[in-house]
Protein backbone atom coordinates (compact mmCIF):
# COMPACT_ATOMS: atom_id res chain seq x y z
CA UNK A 1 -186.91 -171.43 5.09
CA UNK A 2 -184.69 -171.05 1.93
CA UNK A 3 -181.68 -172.12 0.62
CA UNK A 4 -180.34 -170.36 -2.54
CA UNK A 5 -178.30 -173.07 -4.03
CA UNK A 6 -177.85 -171.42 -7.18
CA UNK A 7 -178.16 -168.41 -8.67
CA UNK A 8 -176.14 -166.74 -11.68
CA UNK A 9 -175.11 -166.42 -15.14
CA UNK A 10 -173.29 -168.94 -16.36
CA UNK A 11 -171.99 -170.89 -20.38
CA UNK A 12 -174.24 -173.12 -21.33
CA UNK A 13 -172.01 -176.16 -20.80
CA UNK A 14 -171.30 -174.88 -17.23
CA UNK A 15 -174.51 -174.35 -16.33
CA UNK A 16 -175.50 -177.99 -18.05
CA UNK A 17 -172.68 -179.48 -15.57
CA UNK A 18 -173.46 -178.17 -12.15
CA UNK A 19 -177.17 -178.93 -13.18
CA UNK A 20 -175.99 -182.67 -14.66
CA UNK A 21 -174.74 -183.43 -11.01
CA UNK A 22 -176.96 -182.15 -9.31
CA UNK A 23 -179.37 -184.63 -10.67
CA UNK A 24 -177.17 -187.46 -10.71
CA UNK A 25 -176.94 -186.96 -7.01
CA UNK A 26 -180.44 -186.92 -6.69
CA UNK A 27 -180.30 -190.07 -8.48
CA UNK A 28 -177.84 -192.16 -6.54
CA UNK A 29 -180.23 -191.03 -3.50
CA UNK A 30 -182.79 -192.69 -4.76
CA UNK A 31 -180.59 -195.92 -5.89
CA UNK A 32 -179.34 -196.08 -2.54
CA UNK A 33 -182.77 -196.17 -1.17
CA UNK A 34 -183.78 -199.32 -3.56
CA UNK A 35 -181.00 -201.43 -1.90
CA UNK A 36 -182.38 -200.33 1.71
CA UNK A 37 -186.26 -200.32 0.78
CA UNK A 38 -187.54 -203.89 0.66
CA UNK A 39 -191.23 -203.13 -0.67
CA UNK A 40 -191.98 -203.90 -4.04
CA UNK A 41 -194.15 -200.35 -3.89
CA UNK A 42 -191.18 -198.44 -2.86
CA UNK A 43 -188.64 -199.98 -5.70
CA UNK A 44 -191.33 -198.96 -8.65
CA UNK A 45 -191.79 -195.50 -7.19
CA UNK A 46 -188.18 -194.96 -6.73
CA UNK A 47 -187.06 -196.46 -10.14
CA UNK A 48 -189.48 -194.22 -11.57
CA UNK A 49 -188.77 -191.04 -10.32
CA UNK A 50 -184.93 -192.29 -11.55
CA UNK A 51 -186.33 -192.80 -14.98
CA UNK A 52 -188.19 -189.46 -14.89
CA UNK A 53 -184.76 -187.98 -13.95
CA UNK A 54 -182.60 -189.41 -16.86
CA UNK A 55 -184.99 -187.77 -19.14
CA UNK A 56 -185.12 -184.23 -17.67
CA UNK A 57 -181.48 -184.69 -17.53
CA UNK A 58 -181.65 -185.43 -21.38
CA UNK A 59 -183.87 -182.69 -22.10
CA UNK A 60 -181.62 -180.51 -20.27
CA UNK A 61 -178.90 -181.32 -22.46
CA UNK A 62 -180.41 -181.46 -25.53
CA UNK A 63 -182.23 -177.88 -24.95
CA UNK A 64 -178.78 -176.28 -23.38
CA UNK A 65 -176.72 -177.92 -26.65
CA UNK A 66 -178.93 -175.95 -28.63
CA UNK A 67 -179.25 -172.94 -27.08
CA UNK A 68 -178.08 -169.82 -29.60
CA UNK A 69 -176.71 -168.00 -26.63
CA UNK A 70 -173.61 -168.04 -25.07
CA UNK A 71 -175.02 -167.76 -21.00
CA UNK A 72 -177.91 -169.19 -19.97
CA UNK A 73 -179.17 -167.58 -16.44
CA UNK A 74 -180.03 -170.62 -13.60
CA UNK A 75 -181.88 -169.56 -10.49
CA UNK A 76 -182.15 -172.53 -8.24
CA UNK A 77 -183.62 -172.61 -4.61
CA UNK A 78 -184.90 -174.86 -1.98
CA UNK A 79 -187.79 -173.86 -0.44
CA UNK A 80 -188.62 -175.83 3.03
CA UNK A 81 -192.18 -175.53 4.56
């Protein structure tokens, strides 16, 4: 199964939004798991994949800010095995 979440041209900055919060849900998912998770294990892995998601969130911006080009074109899909 697939779920085309995304898929378009859009301006950099919009693109660099709807991309931005899509990531910062993914990251409040995995904050709300911390408080519900009680394992030691399961905090490091999910503060982790956090940290790993500030910085592609960061290197998203950084890359989009300098981007020459006015659209940039964002295919995004979830693919469900």
């Amino acid at each position: 199964m697939n779920i085309q979440l995304i898929e378009g041209e859009f301006k950099a900055q919009d693109a660099c939004d709807l991309i931005a919060q899509m990531i910062q849900l993914k990251i409040k998912y995995h904050e709300s798991k911390i408080m519900i998770d009680s394992t030691e294990e399961d905090i490091k892995y999910r503060e982790s994949k956090i940290k790993n998601l500030q910085n592609e969130l960061f290197e998203l911006k950084d890359t989009l800010y300098k981007s020459k080009n006015g659209n940039i074109v964002v295919h995004a899909m979830i693919k469900i095995n």
